[in-house]
N, C-alpha and C. Protein backbone atom coordinates (compact mmCIF):
# COMPACT_ATOMS: atom_id res chain seq x y z
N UNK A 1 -35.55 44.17 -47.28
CA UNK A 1 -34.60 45.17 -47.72
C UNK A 1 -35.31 46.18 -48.60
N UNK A 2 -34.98 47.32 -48.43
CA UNK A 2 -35.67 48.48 -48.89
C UNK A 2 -34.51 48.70 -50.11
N UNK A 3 -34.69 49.41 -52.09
CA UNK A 3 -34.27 49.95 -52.36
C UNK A 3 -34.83 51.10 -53.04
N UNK A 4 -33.57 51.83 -54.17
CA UNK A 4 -34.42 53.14 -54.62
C UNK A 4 -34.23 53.10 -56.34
N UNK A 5 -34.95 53.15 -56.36
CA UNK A 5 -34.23 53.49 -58.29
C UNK A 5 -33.56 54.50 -58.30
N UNK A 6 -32.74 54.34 -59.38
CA UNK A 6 -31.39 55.39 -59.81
C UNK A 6 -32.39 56.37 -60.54
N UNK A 7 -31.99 57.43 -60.22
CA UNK A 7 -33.15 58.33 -61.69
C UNK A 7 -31.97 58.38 -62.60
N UNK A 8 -32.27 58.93 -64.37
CA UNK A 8 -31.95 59.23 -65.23
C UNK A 8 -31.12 58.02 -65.29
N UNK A 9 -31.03 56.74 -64.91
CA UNK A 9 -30.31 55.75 -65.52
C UNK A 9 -31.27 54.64 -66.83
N UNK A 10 -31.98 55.16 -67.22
CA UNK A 10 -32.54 54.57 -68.28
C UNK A 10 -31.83 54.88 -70.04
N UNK A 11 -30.94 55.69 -69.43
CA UNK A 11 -29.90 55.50 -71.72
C UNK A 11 -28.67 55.20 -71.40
N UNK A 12 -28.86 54.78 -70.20
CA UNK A 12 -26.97 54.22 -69.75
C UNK A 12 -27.13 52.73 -70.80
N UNK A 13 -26.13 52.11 -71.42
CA UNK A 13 -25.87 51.47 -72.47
C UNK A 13 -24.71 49.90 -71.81
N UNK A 14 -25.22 49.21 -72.22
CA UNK A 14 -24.65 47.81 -71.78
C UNK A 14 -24.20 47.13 -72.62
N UNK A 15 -23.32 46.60 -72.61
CA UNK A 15 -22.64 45.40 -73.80
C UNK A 15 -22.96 43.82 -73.96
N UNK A 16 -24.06 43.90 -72.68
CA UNK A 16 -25.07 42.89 -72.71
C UNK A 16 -26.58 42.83 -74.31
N UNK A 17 -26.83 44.09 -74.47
CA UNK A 17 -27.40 44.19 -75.35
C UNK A 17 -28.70 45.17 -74.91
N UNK A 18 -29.28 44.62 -73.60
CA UNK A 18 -30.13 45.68 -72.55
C UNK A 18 -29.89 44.77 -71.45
N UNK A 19 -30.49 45.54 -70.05
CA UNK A 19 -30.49 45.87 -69.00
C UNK A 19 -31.08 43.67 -68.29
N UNK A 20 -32.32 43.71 -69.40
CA UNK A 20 -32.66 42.46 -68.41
C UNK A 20 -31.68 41.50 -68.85
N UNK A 21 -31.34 41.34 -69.87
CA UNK A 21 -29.80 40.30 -70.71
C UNK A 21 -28.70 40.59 -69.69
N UNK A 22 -28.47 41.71 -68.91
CA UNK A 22 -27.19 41.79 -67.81
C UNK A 22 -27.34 41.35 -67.04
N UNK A 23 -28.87 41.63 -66.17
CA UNK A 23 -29.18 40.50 -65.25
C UNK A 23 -28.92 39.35 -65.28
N UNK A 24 -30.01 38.58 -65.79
CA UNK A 24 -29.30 37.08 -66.48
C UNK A 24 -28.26 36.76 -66.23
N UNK A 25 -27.61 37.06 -67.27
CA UNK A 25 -26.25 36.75 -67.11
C UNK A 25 -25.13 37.26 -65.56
N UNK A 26 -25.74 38.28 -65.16
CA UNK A 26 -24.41 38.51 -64.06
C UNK A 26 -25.60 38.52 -62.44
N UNK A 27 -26.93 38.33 -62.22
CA UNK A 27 -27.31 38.31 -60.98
C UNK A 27 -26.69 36.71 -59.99
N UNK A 28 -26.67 36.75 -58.89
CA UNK A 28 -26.02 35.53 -58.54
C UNK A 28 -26.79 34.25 -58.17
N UNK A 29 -26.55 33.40 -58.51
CA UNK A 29 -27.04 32.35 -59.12
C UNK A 29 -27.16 31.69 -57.42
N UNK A 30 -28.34 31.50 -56.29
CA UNK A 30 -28.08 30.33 -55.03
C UNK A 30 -27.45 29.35 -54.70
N UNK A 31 -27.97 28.78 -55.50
CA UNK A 31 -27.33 27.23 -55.93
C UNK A 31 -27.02 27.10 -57.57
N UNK A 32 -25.93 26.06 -57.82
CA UNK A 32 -25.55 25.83 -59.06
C UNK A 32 -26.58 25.24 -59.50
N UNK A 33 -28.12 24.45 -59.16
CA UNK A 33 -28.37 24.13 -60.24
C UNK A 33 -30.20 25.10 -59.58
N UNK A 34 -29.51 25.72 -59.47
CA UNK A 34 -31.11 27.14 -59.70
C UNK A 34 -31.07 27.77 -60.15
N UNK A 35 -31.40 28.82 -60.91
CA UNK A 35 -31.08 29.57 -62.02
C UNK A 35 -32.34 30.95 -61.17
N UNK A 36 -31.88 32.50 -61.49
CA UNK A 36 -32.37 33.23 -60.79
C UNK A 36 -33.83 33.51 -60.78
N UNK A 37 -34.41 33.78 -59.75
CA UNK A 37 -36.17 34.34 -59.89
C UNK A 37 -36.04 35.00 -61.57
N UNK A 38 -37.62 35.22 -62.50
CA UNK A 38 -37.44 35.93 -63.71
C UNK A 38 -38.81 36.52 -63.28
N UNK A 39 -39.53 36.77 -62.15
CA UNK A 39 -40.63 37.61 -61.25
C UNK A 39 -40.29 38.93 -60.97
N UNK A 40 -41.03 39.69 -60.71
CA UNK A 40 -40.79 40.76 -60.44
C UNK A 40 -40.16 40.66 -58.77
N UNK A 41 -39.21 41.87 -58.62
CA UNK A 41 -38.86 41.73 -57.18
C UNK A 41 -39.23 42.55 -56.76
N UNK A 42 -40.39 43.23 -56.83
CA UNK A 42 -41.08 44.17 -55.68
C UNK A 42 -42.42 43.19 -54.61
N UNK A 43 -41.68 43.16 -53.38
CA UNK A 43 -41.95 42.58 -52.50
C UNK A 43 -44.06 42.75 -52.71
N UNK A 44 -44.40 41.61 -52.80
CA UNK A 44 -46.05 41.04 -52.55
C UNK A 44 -46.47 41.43 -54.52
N UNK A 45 -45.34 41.79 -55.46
CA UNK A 45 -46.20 41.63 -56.83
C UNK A 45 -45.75 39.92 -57.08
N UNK A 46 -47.09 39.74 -57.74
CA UNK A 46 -46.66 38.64 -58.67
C UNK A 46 -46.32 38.85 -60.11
N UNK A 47 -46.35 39.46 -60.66
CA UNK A 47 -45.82 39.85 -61.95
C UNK A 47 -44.60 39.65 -62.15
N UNK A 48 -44.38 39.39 -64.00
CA UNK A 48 -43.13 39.07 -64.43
C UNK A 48 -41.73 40.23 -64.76
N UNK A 49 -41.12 39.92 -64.91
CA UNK A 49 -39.61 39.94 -65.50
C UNK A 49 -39.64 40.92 -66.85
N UNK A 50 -39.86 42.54 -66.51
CA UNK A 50 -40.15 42.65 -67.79
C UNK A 50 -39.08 43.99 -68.13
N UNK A 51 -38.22 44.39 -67.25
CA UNK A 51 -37.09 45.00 -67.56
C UNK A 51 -36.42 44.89 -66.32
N UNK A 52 -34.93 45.02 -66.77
CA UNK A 52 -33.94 45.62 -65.73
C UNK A 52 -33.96 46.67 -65.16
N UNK A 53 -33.85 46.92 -63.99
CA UNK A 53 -33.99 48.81 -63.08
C UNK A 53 -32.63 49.13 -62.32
N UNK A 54 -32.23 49.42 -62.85
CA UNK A 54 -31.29 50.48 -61.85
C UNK A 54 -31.33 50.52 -60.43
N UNK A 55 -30.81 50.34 -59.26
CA UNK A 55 -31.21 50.68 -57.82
C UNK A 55 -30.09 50.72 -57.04
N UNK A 56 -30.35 51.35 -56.01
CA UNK A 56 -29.47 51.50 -54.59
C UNK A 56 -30.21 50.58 -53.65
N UNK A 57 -29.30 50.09 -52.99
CA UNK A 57 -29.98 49.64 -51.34
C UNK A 57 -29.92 50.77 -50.36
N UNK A 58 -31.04 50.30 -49.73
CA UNK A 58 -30.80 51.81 -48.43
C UNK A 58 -31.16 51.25 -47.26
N UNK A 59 -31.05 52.12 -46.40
CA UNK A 59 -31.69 51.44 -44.81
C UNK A 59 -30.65 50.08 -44.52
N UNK A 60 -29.95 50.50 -44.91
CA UNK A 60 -29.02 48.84 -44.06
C UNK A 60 -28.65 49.48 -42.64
N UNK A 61 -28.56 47.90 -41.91
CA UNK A 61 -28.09 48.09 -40.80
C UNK A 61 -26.69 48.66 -40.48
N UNK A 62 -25.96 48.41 -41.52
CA UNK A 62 -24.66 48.75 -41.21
C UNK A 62 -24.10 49.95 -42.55
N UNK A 63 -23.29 50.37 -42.93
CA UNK A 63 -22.43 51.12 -43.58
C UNK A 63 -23.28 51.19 -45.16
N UNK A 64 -23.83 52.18 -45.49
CA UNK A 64 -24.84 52.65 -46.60
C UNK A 64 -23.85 52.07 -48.00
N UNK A 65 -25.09 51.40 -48.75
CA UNK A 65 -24.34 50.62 -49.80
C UNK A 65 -24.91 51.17 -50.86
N UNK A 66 -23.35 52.04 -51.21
CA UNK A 66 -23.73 53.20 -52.69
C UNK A 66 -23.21 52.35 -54.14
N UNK A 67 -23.17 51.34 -53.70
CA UNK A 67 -22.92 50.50 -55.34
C UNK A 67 -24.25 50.65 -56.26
N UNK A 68 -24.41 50.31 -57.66
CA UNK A 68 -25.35 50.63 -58.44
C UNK A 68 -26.05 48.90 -58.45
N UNK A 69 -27.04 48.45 -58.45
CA UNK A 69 -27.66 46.78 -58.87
C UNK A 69 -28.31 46.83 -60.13
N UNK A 70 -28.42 45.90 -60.87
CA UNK A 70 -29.47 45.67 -61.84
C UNK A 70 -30.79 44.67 -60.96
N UNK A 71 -31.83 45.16 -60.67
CA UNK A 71 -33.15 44.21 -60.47
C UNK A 71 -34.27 44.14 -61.55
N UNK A 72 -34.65 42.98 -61.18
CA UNK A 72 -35.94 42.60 -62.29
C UNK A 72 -37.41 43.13 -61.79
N UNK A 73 -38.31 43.87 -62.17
CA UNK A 73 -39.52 44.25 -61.74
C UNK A 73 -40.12 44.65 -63.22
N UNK A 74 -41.35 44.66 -62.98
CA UNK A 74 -42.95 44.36 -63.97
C UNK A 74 -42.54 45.76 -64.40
N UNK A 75 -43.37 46.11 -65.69
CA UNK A 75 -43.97 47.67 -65.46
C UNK A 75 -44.77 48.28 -64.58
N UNK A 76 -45.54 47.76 -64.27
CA UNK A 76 -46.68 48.37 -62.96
C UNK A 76 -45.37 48.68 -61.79
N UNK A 77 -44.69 48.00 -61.37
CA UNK A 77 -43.66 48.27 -60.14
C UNK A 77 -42.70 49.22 -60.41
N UNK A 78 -42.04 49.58 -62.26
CA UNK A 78 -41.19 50.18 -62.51
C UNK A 78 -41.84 51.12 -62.39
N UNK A 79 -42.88 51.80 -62.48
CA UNK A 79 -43.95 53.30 -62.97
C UNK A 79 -43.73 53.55 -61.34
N UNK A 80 -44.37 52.46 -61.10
CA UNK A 80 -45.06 53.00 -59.41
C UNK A 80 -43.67 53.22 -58.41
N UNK A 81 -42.87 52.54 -58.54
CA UNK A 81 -42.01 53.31 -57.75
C UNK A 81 -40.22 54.31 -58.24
N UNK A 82 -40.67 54.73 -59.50
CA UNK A 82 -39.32 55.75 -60.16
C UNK A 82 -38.94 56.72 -58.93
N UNK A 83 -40.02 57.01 -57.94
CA UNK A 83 -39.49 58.32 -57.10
C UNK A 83 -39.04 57.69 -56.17
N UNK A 84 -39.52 56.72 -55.25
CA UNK A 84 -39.73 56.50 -53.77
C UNK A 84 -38.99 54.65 -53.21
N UNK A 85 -38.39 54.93 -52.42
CA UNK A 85 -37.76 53.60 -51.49
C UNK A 85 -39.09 52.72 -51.85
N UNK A 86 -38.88 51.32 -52.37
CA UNK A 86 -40.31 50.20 -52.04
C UNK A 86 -38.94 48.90 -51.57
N UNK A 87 -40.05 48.30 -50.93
CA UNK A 87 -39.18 47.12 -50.72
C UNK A 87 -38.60 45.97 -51.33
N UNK A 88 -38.16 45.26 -51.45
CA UNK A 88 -37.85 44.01 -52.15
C UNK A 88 -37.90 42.47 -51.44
N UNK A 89 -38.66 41.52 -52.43
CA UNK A 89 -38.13 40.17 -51.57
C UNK A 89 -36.49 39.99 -51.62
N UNK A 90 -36.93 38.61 -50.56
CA UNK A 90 -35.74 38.55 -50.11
C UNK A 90 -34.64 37.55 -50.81
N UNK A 91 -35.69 36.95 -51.65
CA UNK A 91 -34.88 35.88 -52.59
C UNK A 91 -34.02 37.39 -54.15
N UNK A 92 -34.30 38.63 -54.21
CA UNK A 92 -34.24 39.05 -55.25
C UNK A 92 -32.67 38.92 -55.27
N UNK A 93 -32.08 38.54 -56.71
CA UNK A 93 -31.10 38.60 -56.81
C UNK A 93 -30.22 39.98 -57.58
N UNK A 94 -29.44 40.40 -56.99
CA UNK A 94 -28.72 42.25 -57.10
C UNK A 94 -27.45 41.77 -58.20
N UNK A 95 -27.34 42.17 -59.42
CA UNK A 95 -26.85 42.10 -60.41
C UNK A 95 -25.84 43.30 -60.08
N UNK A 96 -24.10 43.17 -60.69
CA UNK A 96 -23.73 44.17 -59.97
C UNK A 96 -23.80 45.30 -61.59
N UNK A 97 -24.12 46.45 -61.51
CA UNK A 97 -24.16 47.68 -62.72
C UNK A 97 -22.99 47.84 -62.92
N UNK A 98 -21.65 47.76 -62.56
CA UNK A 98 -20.56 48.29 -62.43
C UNK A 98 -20.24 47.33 -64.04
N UNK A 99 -20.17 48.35 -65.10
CA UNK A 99 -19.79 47.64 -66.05
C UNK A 99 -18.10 47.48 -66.26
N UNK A 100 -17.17 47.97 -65.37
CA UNK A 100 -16.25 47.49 -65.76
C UNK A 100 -15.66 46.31 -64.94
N UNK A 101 -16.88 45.69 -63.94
CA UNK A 101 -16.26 44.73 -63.08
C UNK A 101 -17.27 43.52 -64.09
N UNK A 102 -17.97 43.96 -64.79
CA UNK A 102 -19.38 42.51 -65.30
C UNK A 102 -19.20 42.41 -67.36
N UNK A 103 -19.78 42.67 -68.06
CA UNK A 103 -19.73 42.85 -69.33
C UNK A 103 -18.64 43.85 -69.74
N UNK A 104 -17.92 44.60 -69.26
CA UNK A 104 -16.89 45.36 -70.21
C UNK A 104 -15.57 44.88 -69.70
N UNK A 105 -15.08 43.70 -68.97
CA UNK A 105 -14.32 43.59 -68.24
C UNK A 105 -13.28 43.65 -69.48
């Protein structure tokens, strides 16, 4: 699955406290007793968990999914891809941004 970063979503404000604390708490959990990847999800890094990013999915097969995600990726992955579609594994788990459906409910 291909996504994109949101631009200018870096001073949007969470009641989580920041961006990777929303993850955490709201990405979806596989199984009840697995708890989510804390790796980066840009497909072939090994690097860690070192902020939350903003993103769209794109390229789906079916009906374009304009919801907002929280994903986990390194700095090297956040720099390198702010402009451009990169891919994602497939285990990454999509946190939903929509703060009035997650932390502001």
């Amino acid at each position: 699955m291909y996504v994109i970063p949101v631009p200018d979503s870096q001073d949007l404000s969470c009641a989580c406290r920041d961006w990777r604390a929303h993850w955490r708490r709201f990405a979806p959990v596989p199984h009840p007793m697995v708890l989510p990847s804390e790796a980066c999800s840009t497909l072939g890094c090994p690097g860690g968990f070192s902020r939350g990013v903003h993103v769209r999915k794109v390229g789906m097969p079916s009906a374009e999914d304009l919801n907002l995600y929280i994903i986990p990726l390194c700095d090297d992955c956040w720099q390198a891809s702010r402009d451009h579609p990169f891919r994602v594994k497939a285990t990454t788990g999509f946190a939903p941004a929509d703060l009035r459906t997650t932390c502001r409910k």
